[in-house]
Protein backbone atom coordinates (compact mmCIF):
# COMPACT_ATOMS: atom_id res chain seq x y z
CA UNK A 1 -133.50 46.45 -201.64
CA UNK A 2 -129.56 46.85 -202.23
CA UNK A 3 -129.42 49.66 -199.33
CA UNK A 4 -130.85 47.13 -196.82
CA UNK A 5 -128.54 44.50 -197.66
CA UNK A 6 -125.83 47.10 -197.47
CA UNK A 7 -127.38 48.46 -194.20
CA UNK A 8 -126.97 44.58 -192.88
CA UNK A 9 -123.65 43.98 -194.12
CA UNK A 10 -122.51 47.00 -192.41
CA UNK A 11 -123.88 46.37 -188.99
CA UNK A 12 -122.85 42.66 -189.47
CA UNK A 13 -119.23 43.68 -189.35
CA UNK A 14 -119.46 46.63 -186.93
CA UNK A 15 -120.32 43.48 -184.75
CA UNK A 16 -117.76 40.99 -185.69
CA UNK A 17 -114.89 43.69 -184.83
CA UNK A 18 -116.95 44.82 -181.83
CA UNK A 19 -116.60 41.04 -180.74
CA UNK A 20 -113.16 40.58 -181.70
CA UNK A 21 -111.68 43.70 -179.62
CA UNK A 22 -114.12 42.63 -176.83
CA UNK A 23 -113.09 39.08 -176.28
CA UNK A 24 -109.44 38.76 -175.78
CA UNK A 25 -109.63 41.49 -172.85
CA UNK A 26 -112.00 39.56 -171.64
CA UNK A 27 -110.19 36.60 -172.26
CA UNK A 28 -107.40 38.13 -170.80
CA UNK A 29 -108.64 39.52 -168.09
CA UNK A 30 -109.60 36.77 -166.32
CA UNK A 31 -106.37 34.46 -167.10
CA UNK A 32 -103.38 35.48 -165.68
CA UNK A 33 -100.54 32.50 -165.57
CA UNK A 34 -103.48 30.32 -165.54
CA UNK A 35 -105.04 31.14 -162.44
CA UNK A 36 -108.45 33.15 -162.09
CA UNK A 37 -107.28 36.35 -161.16
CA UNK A 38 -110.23 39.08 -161.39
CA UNK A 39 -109.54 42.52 -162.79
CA UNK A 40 -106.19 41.74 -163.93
CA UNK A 41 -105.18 42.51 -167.14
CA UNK A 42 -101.69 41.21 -168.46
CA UNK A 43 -100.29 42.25 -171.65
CA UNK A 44 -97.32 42.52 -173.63
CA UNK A 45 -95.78 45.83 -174.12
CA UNK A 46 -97.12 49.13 -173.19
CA UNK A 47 -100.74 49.73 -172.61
CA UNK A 48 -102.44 51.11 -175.10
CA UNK A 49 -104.70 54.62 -173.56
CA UNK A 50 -108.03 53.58 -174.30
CA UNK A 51 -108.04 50.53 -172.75
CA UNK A 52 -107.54 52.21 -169.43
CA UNK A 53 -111.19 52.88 -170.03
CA UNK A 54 -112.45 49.67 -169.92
CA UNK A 55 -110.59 48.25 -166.87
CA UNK A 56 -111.99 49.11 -162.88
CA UNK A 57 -111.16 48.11 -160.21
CA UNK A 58 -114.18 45.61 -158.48
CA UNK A 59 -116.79 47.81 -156.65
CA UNK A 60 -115.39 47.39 -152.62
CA UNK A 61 -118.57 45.57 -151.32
CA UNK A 62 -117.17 44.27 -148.25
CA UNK A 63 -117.28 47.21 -146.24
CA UNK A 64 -121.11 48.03 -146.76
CA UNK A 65 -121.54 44.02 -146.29
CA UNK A 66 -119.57 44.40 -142.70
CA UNK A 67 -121.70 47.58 -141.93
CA UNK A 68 -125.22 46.08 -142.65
CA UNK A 69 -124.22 43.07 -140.66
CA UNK A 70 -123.81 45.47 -137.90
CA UNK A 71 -126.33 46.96 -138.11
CA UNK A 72 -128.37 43.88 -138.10
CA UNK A 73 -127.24 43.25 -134.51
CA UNK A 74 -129.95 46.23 -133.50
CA UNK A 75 -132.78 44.52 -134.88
CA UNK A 76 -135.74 44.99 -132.59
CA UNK A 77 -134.40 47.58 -130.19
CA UNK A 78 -137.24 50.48 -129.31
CA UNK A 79 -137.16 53.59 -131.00
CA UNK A 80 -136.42 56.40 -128.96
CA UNK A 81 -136.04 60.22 -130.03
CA UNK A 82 -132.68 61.39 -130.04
CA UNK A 83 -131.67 58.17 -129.07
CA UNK A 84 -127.55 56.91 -129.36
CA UNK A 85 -127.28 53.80 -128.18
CA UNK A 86 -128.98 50.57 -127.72
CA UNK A 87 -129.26 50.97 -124.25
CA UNK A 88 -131.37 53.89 -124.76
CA UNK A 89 -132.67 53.43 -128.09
CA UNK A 90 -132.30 54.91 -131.23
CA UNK A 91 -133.72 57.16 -133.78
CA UNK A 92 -132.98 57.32 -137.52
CA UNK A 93 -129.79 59.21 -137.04
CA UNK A 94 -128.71 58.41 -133.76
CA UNK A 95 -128.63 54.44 -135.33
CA UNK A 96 -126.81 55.19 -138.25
CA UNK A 97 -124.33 57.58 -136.75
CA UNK A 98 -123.95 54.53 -133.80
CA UNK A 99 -123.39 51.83 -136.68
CA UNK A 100 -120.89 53.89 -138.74
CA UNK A 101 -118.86 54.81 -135.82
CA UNK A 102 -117.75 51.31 -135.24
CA UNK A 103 -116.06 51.76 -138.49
CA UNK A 104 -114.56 54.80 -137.85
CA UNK A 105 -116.86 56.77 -139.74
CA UNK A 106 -117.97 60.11 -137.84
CA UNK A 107 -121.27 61.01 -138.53
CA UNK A 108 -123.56 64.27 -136.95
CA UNK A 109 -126.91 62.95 -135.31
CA UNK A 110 -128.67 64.39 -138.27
CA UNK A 111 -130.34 63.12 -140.89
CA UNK A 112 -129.69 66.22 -142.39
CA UNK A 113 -126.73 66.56 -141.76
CA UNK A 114 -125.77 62.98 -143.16
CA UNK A 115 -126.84 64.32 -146.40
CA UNK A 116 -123.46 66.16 -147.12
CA UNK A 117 -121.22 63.13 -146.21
CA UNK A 118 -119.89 60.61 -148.96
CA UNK A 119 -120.82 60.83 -152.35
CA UNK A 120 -124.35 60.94 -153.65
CA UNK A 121 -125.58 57.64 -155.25
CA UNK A 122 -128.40 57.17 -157.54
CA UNK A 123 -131.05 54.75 -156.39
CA UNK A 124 -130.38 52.12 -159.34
CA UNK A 125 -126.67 51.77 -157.86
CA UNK A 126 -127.61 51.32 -154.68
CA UNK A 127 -125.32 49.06 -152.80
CA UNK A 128 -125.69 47.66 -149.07
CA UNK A 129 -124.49 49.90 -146.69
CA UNK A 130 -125.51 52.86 -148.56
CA UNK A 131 -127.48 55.51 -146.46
CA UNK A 132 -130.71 56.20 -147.58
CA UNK A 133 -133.11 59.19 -147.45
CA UNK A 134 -136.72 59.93 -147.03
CA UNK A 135 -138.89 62.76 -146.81
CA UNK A 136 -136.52 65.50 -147.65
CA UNK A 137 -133.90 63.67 -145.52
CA UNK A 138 -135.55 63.75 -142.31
CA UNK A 139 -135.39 59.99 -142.15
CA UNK A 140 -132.75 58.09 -142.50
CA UNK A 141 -131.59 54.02 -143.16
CA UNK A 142 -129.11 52.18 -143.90
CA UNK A 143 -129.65 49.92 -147.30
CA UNK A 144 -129.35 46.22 -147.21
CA UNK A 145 -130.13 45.11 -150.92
CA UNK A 146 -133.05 44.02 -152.63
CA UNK A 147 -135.21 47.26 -151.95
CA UNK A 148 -134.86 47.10 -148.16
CA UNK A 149 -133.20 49.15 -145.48
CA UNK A 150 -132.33 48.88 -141.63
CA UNK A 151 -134.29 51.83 -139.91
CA UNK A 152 -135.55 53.09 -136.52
CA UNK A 153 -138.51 54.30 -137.99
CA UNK A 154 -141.02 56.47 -135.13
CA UNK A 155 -141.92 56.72 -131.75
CA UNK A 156 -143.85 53.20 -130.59
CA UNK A 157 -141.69 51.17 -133.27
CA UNK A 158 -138.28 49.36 -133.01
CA UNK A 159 -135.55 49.02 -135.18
CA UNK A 160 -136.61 47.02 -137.97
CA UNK A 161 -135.61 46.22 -141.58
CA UNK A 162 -138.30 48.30 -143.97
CA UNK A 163 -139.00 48.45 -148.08
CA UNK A 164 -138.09 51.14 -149.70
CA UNK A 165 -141.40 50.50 -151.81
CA UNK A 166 -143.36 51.31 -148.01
CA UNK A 167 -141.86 54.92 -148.10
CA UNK A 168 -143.31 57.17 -150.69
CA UNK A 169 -140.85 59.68 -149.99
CA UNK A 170 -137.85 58.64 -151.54
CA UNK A 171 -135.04 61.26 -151.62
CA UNK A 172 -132.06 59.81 -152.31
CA UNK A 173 -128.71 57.97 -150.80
CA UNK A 174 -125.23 58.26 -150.01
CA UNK A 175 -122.27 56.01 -150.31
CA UNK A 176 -119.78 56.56 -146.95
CA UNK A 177 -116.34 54.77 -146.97
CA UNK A 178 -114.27 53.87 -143.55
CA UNK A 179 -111.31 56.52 -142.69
């Protein structure tokens, strides 16, 4: 019985210190002259190495926010192979490479090709405006949140917003950022 209660006592105050170097970054973090001021941290002195660690900068949303709302704008025009515009239509590429170019993001008209830009993202971080991939990356989207993605799917269809859960052929996403 004694090494349980040791066992207890031990974690017991592995918690109360984990708690008490937790909560005055935290505390601190979000107070600075009393104002709500995210991701700041204010201290006195130096600061100390490891808790450069524990502060990031916010995740810059905006951008992927500004491109899905874009991209929106295409909603229900036809698919059309090789497709650039929305005067002519689009296909998977050919609408993301249109989108991302009003953001000054260059992009081949390849869904293969798109596959070597940005950094590679793993489908639990997912974040709107992410491009993702199907089928060995011969189809392309750009992710809005919540499982779905803006596509130009096949010949017949139009540019509609899909689930991810409808394409069995996940292969995996990309995270572009604006030049």
């Amino acid at each position: 019985m004694r090494p349980i209660r040791l066992l207890i006592l031990l974690l017991a105050i592995a918690l109360a210190v984990g708690l008490a170097l937790t909560r005055p970054l935290q505390g601190r973090a979000t107070r600075a002259a009393g104002k709500q001021v995210p991701y700041v941290v204010r201290m006195d002195g130096p600061r100390p190495r490891a808790l450069s660690s524990f502060v990031q900068a916010p995740p810059r949303t905006s951008f992927g926010l500004d491109v899905v709302s874009y991209a929106r704008r295409f909603l229900g025009i036809r698919y059309s192979w090789g497709g650039t515009s929305p005067r002519t239509g689009f296909d998977c590429s050919g609408l993301v490479r249109f989108v991302y170019r009003r953001f000054g993001v260059r992009l081949p008209h390849s869904s293969w090709a798109d596959l070597s830009r940005g950094r590679r993202v793993a489908r639990r971080f997912l974040r709107p405006g992410d491009l993702v991939f199907f089928y060995g990356a011969s189809h392309v989207g750009i992710y809005v949140g919540h499982g779905r993605f803006i596509d130009a799917p096949h010949s017949g269809a139009r540019v509609q917003v899909s689930t991810m859960g409808a394409y069995s052929g996940y292969y995996g996403a990309r995270r572009l950022h604006a030049s």
